[in-house]
N, C-alpha and C. Protein backbone atom coordinates (compact mmCIF):
# COMPACT_ATOMS: atom_id res chain seq x y z
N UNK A 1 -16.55 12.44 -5.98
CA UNK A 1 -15.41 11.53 -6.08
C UNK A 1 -15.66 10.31 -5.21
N UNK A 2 -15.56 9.13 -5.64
CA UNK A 2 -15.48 7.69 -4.83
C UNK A 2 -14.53 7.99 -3.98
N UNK A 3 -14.45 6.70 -3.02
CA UNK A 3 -13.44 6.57 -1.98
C UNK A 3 -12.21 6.57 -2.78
N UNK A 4 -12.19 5.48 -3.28
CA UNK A 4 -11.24 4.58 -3.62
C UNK A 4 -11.41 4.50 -5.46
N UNK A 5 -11.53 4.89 -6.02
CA UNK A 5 -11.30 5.10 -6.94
C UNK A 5 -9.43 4.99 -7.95
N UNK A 6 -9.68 4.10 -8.78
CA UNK A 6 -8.06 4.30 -9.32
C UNK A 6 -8.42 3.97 -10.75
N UNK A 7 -7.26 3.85 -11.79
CA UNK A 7 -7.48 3.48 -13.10
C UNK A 7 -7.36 2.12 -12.93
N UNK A 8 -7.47 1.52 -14.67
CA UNK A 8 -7.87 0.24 -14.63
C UNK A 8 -6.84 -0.46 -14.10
N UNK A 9 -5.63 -0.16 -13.87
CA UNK A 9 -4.55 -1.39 -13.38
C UNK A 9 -4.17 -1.10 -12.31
N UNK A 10 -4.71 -0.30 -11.61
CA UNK A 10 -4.59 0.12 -10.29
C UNK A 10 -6.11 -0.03 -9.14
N UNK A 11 -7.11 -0.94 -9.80
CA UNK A 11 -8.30 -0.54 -9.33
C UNK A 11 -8.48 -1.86 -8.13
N UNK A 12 -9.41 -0.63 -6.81
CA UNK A 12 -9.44 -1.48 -5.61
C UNK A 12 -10.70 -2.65 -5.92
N UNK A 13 -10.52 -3.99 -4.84
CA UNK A 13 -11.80 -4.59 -4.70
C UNK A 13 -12.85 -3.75 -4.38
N UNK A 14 -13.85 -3.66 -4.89
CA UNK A 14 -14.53 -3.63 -4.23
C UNK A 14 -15.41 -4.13 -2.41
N UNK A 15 -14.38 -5.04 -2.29
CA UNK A 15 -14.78 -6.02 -1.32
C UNK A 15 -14.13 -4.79 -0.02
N UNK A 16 -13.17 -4.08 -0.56
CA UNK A 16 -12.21 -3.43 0.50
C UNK A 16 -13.42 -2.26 1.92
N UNK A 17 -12.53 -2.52 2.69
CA UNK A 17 -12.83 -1.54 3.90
C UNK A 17 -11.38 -1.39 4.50
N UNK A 18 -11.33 0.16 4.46
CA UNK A 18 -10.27 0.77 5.43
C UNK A 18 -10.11 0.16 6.94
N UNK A 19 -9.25 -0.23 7.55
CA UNK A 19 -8.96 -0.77 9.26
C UNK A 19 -7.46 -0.63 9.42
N UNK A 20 -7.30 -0.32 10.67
CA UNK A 20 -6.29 -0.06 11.25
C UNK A 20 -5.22 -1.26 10.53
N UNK A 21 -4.29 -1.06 9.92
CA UNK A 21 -3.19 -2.08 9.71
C UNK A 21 -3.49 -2.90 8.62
N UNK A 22 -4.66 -2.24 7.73
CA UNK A 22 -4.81 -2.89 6.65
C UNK A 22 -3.87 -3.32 5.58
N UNK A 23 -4.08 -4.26 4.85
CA UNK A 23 -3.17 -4.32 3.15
C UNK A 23 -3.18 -3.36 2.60
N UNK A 24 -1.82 -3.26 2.55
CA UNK A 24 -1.29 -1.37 1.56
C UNK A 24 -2.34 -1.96 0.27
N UNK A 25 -2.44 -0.92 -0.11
CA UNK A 25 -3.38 -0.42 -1.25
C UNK A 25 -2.26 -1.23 -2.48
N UNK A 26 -0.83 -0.55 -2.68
CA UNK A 26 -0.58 -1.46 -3.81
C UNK A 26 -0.14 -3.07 -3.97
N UNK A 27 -0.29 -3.81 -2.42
CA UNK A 27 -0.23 -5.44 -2.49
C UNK A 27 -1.72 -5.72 -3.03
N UNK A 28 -2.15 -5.42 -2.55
CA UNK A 28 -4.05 -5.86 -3.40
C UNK A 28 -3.94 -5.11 -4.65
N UNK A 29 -3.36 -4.23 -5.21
CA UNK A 29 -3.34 -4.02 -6.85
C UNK A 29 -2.58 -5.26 -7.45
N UNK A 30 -1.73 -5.83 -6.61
CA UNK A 30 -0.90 -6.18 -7.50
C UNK A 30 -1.35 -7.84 -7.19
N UNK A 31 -2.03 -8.46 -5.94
CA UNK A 31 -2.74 -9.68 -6.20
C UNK A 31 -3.96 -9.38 -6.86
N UNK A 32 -4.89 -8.38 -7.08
CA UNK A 32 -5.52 -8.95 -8.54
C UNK A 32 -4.83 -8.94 -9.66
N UNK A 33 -3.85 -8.41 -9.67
CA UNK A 33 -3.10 -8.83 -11.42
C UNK A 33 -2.93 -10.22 -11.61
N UNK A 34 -2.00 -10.58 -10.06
CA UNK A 34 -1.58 -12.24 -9.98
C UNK A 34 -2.88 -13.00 -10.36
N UNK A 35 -4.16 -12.29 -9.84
CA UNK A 35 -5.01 -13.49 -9.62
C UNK A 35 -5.78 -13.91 -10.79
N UNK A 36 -5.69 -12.82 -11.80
CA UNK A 36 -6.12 -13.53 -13.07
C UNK A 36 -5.22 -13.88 -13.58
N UNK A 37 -4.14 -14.65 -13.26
CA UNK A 37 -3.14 -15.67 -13.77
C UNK A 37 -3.28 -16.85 -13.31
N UNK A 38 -3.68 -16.78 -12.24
CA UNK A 38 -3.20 -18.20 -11.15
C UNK A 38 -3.48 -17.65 -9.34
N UNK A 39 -4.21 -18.34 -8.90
CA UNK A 39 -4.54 -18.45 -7.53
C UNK A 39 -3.45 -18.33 -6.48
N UNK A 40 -3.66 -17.50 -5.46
CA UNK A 40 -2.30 -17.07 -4.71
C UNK A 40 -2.66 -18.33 -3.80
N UNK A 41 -1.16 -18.35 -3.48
CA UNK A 41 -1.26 -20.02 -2.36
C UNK A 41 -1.99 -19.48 -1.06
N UNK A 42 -2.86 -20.67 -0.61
CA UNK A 42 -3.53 -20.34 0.42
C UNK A 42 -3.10 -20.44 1.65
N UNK A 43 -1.79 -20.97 2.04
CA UNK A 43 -0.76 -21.48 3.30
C UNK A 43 0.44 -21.18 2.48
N UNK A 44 1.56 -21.80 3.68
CA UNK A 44 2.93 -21.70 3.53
C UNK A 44 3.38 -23.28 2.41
N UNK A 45 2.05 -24.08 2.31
CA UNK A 45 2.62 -25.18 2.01
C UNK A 45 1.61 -25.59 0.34
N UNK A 46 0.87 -24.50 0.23
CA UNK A 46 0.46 -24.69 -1.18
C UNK A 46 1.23 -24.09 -2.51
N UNK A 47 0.52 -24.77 -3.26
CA UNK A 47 1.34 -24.02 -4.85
C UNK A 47 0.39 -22.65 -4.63
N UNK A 48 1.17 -21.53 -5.96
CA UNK A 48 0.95 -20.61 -5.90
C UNK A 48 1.65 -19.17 -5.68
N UNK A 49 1.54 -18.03 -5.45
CA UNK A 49 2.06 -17.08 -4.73
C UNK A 49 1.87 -16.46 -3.64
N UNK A 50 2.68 -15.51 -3.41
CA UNK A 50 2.22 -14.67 -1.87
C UNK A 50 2.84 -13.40 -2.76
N UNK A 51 1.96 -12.20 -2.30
CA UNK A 51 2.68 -10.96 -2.38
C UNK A 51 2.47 -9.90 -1.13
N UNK A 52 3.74 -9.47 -0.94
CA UNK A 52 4.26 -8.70 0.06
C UNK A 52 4.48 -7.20 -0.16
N UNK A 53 4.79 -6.46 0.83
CA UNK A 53 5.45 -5.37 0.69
C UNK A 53 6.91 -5.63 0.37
N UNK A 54 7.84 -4.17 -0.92
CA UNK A 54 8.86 -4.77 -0.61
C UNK A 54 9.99 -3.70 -0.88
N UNK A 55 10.09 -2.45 0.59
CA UNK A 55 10.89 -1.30 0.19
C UNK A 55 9.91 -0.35 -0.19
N UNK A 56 9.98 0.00 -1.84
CA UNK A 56 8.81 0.82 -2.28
C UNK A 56 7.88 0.17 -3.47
N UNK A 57 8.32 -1.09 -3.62
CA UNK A 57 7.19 -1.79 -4.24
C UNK A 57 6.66 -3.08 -3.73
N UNK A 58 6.29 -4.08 -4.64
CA UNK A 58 5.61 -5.44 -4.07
C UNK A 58 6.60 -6.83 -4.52
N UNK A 59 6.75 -7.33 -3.45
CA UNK A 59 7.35 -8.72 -4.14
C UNK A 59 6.91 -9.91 -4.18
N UNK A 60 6.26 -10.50 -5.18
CA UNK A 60 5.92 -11.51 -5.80
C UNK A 60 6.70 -12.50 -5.35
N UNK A 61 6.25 -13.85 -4.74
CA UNK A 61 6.76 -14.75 -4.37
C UNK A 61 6.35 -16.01 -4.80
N UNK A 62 7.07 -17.05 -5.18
CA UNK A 62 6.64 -18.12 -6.37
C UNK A 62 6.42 -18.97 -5.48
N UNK A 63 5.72 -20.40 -4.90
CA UNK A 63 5.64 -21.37 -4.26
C UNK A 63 5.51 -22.99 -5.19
N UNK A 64 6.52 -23.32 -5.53
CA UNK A 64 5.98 -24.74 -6.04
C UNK A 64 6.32 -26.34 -5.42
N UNK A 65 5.47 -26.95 -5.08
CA UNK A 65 5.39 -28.09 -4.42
C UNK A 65 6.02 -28.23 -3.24
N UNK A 66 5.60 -26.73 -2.24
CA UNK A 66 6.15 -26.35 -0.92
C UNK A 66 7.89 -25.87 -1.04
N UNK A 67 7.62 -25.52 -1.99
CA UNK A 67 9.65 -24.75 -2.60
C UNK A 67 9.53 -23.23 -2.72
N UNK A 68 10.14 -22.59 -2.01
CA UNK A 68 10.11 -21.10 -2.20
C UNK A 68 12.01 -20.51 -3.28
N UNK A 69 12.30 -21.84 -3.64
CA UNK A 69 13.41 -21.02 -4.67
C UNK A 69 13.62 -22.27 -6.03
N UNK A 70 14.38 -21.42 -6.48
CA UNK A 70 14.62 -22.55 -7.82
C UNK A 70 15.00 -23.43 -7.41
N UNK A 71 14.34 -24.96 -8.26
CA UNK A 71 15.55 -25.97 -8.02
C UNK A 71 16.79 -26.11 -8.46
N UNK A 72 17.68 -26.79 -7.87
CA UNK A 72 19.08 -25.92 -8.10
C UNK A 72 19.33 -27.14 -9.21
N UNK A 73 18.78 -28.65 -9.53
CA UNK A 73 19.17 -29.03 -10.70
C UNK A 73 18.32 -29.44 -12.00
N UNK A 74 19.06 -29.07 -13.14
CA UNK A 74 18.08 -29.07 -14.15
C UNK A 74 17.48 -29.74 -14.36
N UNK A 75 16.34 -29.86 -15.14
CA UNK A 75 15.24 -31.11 -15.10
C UNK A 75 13.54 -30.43 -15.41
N UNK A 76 12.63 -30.79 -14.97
CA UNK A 76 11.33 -30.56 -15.46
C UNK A 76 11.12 -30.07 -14.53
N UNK A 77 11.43 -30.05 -12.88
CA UNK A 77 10.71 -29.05 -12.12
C UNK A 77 11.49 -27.25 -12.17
N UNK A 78 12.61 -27.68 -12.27
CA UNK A 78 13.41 -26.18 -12.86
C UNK A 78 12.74 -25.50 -14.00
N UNK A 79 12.25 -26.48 -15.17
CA UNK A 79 12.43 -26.04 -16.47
C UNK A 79 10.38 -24.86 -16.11
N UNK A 80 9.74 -26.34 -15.11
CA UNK A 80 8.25 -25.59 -14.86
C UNK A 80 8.54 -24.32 -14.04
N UNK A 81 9.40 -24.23 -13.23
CA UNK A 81 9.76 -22.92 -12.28
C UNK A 81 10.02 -21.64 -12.95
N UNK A 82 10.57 -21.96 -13.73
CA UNK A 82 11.18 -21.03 -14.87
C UNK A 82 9.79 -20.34 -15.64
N UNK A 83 9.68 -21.30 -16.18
CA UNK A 83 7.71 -21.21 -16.88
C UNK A 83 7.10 -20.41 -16.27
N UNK A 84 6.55 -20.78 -14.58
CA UNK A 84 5.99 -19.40 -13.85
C UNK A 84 6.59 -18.27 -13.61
N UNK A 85 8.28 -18.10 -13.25
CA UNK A 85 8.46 -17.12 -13.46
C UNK A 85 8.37 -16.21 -14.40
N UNK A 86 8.41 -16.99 -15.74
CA UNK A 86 8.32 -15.74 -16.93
C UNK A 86 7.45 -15.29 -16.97
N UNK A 87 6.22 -16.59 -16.84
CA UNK A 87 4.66 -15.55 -17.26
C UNK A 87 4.66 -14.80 -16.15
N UNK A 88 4.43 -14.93 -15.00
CA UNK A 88 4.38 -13.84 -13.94
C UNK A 88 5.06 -12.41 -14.34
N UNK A 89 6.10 -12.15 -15.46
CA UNK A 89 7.04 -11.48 -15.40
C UNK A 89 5.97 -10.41 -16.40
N UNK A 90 5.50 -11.33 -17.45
CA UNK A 90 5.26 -10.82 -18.79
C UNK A 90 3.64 -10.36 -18.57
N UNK A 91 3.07 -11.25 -17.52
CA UNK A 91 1.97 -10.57 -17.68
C UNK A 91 1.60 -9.61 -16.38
N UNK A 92 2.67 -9.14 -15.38
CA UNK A 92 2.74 -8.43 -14.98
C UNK A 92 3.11 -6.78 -15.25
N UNK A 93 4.11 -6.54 -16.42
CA UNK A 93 4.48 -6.13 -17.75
C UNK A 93 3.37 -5.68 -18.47
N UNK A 94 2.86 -6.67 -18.93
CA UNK A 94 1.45 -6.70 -19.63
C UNK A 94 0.65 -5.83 -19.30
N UNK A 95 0.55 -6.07 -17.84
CA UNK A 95 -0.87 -4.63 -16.73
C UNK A 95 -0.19 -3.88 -16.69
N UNK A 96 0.94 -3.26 -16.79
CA UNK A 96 1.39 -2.37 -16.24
C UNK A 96 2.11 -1.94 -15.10
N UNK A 97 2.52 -3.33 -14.28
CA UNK A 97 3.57 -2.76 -13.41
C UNK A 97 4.90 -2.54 -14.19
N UNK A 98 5.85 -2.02 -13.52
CA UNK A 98 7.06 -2.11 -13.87
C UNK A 98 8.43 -3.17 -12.98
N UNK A 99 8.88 -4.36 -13.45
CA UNK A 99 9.47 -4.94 -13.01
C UNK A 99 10.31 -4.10 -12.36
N UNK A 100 11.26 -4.29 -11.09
CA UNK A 100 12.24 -3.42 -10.67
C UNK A 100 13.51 -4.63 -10.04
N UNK A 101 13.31 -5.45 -9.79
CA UNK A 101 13.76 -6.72 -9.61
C UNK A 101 13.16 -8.17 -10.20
N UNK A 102 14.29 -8.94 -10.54
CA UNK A 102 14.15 -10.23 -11.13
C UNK A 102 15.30 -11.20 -10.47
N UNK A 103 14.28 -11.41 -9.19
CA UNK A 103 15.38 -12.89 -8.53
C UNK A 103 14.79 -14.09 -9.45
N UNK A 104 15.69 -15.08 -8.72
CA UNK A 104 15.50 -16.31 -8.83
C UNK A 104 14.12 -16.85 -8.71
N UNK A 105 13.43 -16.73 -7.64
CA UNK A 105 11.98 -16.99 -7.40
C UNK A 105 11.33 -16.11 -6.79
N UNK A 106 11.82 -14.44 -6.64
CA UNK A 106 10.88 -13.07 -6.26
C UNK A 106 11.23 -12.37 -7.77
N UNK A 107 9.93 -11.43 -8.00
CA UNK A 107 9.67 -10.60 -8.43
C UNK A 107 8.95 -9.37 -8.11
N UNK A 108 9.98 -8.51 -7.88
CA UNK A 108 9.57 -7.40 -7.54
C UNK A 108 8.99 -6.25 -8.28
N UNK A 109 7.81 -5.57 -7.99
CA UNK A 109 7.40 -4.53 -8.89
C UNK A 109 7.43 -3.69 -8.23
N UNK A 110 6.74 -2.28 -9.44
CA UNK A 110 6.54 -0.86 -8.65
C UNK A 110 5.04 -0.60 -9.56
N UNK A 111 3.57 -0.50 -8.70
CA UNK A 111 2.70 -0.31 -8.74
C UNK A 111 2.39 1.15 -9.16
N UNK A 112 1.99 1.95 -10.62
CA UNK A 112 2.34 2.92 -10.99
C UNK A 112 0.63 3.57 -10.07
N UNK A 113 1.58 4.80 -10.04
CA UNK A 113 0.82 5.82 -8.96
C UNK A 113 -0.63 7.00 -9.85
N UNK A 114 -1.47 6.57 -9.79
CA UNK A 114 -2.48 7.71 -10.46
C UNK A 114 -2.21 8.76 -10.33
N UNK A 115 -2.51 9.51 -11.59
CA UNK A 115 -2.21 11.36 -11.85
C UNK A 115 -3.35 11.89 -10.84
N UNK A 116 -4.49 11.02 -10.77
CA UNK A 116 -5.26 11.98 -9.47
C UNK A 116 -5.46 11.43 -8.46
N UNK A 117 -5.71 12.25 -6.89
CA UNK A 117 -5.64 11.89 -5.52
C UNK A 117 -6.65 10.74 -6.11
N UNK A 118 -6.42 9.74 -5.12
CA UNK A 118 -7.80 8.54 -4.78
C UNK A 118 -8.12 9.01 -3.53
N UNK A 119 -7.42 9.30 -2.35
CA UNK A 119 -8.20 9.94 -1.02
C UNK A 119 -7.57 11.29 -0.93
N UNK A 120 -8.92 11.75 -0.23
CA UNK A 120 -8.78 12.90 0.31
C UNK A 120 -8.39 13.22 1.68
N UNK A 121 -7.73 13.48 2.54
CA UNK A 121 -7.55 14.09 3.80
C UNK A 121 -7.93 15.09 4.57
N UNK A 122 -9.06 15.91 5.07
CA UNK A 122 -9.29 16.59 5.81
C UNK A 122 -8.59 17.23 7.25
N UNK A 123 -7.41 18.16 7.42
CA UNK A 123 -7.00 18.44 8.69
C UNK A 123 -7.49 19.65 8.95
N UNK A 124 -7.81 19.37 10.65
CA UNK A 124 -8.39 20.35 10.92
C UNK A 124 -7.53 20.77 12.35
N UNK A 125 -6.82 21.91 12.66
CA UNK A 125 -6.61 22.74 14.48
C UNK A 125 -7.66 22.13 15.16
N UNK A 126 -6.92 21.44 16.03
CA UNK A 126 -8.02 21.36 17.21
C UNK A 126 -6.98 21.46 18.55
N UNK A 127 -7.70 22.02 19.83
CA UNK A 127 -6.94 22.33 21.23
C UNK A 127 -6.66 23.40 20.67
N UNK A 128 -5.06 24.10 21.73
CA UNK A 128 -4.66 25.20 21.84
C UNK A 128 -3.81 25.23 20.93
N UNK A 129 -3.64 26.60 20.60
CA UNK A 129 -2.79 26.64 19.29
C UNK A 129 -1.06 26.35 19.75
N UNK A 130 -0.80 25.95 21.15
CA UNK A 130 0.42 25.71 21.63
C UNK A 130 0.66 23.84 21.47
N UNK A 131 -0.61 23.87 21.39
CA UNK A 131 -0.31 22.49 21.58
C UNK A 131 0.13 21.95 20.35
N UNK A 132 -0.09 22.64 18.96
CA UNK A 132 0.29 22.32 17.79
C UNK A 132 -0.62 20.69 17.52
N UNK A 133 -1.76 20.30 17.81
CA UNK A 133 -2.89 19.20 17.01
C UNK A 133 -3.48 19.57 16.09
N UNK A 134 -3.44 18.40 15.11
CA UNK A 134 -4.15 18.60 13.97
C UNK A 134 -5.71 17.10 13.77
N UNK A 135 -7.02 17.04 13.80
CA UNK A 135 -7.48 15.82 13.17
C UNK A 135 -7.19 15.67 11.74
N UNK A 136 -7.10 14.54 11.80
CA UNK A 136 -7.71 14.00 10.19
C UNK A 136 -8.78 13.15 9.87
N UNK A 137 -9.56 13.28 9.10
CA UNK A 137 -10.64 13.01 8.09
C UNK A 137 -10.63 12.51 7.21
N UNK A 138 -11.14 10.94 6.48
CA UNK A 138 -10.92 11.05 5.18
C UNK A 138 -12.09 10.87 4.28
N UNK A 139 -12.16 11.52 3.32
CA UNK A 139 -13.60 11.68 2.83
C UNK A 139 -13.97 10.18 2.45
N UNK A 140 -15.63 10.51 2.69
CA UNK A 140 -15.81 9.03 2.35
C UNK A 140 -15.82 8.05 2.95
N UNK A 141 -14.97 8.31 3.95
CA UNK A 141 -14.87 6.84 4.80
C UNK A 141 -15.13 8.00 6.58
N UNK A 142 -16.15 7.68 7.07
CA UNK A 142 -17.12 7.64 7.98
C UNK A 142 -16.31 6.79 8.97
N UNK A 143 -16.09 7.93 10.54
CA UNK A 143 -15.84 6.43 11.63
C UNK A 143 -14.30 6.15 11.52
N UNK A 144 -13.37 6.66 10.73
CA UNK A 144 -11.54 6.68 10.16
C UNK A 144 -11.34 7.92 10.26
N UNK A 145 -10.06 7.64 10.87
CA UNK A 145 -9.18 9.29 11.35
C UNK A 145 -7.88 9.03 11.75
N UNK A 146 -8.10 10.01 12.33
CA UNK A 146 -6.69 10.21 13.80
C UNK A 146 -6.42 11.56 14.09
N UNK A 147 -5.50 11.76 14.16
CA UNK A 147 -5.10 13.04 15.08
C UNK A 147 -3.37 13.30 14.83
N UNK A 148 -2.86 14.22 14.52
CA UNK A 148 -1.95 14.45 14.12
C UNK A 148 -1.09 15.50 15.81
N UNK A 149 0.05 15.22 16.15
CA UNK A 149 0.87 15.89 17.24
C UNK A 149 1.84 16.63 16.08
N UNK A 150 2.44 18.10 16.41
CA UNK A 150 3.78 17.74 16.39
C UNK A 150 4.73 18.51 17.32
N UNK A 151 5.63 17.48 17.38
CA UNK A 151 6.65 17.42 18.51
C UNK A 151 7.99 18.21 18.36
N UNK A 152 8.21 19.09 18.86
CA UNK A 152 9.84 19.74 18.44
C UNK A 152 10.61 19.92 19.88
N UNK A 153 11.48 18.81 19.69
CA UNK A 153 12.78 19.12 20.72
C UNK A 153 13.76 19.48 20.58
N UNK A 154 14.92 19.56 21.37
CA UNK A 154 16.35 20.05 20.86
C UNK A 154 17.14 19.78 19.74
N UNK A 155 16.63 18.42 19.53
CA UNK A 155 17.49 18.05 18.46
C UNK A 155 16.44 17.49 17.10
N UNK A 156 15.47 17.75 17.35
CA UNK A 156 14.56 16.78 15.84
C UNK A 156 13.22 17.57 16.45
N UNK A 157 12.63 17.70 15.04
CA UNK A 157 11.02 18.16 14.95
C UNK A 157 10.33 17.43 14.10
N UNK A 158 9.31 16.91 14.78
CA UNK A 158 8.56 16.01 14.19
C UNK A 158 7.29 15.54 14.05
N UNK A 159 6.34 15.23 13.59
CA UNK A 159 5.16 14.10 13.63
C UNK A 159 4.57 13.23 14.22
N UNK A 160 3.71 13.49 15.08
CA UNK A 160 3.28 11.89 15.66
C UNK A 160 1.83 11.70 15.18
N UNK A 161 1.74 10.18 14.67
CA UNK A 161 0.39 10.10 14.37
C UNK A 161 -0.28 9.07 15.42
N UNK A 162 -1.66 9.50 15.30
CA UNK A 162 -2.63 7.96 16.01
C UNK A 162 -3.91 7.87 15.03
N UNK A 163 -4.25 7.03 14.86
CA UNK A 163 -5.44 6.61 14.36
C UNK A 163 -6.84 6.41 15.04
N UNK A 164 -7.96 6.75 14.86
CA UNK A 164 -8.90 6.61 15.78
C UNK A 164 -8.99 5.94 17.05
N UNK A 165 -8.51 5.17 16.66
CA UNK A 165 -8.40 4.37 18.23
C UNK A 165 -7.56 4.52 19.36
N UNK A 166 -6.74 5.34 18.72
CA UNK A 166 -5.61 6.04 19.64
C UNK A 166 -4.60 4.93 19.43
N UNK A 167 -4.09 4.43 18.67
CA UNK A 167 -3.21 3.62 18.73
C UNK A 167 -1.58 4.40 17.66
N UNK A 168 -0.65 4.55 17.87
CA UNK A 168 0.64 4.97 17.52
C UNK A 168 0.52 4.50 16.03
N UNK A 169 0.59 5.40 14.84
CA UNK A 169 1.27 4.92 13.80
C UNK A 169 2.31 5.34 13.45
N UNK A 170 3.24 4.96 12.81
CA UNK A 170 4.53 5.22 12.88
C UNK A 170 5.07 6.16 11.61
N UNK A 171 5.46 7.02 12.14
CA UNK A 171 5.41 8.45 10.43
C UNK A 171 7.32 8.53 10.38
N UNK A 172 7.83 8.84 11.42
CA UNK A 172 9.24 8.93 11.39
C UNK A 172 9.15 10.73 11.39
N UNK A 173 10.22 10.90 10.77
CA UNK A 173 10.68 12.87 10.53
C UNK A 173 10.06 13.16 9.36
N UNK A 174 9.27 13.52 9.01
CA UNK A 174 7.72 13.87 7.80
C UNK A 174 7.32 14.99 8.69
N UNK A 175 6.73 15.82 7.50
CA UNK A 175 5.96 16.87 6.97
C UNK A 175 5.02 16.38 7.64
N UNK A 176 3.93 17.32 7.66
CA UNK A 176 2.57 17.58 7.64
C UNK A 176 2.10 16.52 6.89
N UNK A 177 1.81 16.46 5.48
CA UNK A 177 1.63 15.63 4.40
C UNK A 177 2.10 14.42 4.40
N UNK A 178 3.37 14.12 4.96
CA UNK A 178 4.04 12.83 5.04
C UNK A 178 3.37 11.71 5.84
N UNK A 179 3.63 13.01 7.24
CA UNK A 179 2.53 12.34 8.64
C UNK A 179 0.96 11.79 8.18
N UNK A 180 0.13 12.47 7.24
CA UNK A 180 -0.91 12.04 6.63
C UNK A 180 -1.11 11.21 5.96
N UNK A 181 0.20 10.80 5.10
CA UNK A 181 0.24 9.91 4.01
C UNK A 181 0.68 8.38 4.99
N UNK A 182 0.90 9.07 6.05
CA UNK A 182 0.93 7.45 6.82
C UNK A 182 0.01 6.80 7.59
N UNK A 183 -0.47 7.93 7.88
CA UNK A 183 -2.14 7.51 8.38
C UNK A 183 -3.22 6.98 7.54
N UNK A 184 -3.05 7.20 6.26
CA UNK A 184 -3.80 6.77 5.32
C UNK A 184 -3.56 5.13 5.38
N UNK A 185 -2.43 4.82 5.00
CA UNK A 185 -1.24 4.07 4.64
C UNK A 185 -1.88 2.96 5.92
N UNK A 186 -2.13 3.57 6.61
CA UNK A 186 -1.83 2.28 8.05
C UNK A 186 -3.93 1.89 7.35
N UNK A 187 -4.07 2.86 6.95
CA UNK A 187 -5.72 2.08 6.52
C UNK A 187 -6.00 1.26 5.70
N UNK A 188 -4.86 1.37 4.66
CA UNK A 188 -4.84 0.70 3.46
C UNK A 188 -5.61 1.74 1.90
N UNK A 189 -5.55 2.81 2.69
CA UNK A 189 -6.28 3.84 1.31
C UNK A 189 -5.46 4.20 0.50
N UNK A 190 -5.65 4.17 -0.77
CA UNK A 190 -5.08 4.13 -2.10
C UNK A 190 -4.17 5.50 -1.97
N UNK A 191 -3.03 5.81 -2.64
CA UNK A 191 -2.50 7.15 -3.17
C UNK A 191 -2.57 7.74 -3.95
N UNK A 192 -2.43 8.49 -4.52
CA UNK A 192 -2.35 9.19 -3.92
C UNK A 192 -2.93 10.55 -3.11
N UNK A 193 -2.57 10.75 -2.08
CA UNK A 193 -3.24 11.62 -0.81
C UNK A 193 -3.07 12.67 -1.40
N UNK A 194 -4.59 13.52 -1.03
CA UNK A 194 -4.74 14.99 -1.02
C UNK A 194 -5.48 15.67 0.17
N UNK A 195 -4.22 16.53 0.66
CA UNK A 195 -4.51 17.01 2.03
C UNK A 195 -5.18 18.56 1.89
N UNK A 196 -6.07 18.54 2.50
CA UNK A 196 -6.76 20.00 2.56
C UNK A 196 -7.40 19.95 3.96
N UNK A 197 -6.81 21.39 4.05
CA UNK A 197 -7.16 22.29 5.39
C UNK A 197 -8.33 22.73 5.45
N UNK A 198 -9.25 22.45 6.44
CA UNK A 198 -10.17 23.04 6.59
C UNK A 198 -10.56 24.40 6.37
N UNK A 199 -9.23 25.54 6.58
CA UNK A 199 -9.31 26.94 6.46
C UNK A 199 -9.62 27.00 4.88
N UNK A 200 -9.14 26.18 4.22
CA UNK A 200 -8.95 26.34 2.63
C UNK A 200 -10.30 25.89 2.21
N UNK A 201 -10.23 26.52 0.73
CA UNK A 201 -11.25 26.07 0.05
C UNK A 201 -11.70 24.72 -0.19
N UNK A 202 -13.14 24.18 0.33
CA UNK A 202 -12.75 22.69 0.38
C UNK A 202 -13.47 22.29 -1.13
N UNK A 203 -13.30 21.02 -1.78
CA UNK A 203 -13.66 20.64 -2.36
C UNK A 203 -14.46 19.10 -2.38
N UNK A 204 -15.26 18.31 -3.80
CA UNK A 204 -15.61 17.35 -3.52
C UNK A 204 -17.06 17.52 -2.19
């Protein structure tokens, strides 16, 4: 199995490498869709787009002649605003996202999720079995990890993640799996995650 592997409307650059705080996996699905339409703006002050995170999908952001919303009166720069919004709409549609919002000048999608893992996760016990640590591993990618805590106090039981470098990623009240799926997440590795225990049969 590749790293990064996805279907065709979900597929990574090649150019990609996992790093701490990388671009979620589905904003780069969804600027190569943009980008065989039209060039994402390169500043705050070019034509073009920007796409973001947004909730649980991506939001498409329109830029024309340093304007981030419609013009509010009718005329030829409204009527061209309009123009990019649709195609953006239709040929986003087209690949396969699913619109989930339609502002004025955002468009929001939801980046559909592959029937099979793209990464794998490796956790493994490590320390005392009081201490409750877990590493993680992800296949393929050499040198990327972290280390999984979990924490149970009086009132909440929970997850803490770090990433190789020892730096805090942020999981919230998650599972086992959850906590993993955020460690991935802070790398920028595709979803969806498949976690296997070292005790278990491994595969790949």
């Amino acid at each position: 199995m590749t790293p990064h592997t996805a279907d065709s409307r979900t597929a990574q650059a090649p150019q990609f490498s996992p790093a701490p705080g990388a671009k979620s996996w589905t904003v780069r699905a969804v600027e190569a869709v943009m980008a065989e339409l039209s060039p994402a703006a390169a500043d705050d002050a070019a034509e073009g787009w920007h796409a973001v995170p947004w909730d649980r999908g991506v939001a498409i952001q329109r830029i024309m002649g340093t304007h981030y919303a419609r013009p509010p009166r009718a005329g030829r720069a409204r009527d061209e605003w309009d123009r990019l919004i649709r195609g953006d709409r239709e040929h986003l549609a087209a690949r396969g996202l699913e619109v989930i919002l339609a502002g004025s000048s955002q468009t929001v999608v939801r980046v559909p999720v592959p029937t099979e893992p793209q990464t794998v996760a490796r956790v493994r016990r490590v320390g005392r079995p009081e201490e409750f640590r877990r590493s993680v591993a992800f296949t393929g990618w050499p040198g990327i990890g972290g280390s999984l805590r979990f924490e149970a106090g009086h009132a909440t039981a929970r997850y803490e993640a770090a990433d190789h470098e020892g730096r805090a990623v942020w999981v919230g009240n998650a599972d086992m799996a959850g906590a993993v799926e955020s460690l991935a997440d802070h790398y920028g590795l595709p979803f969806p995650v498949r976690v296997v225990e070292e005790s278990a049969a491994q595969v790949d």
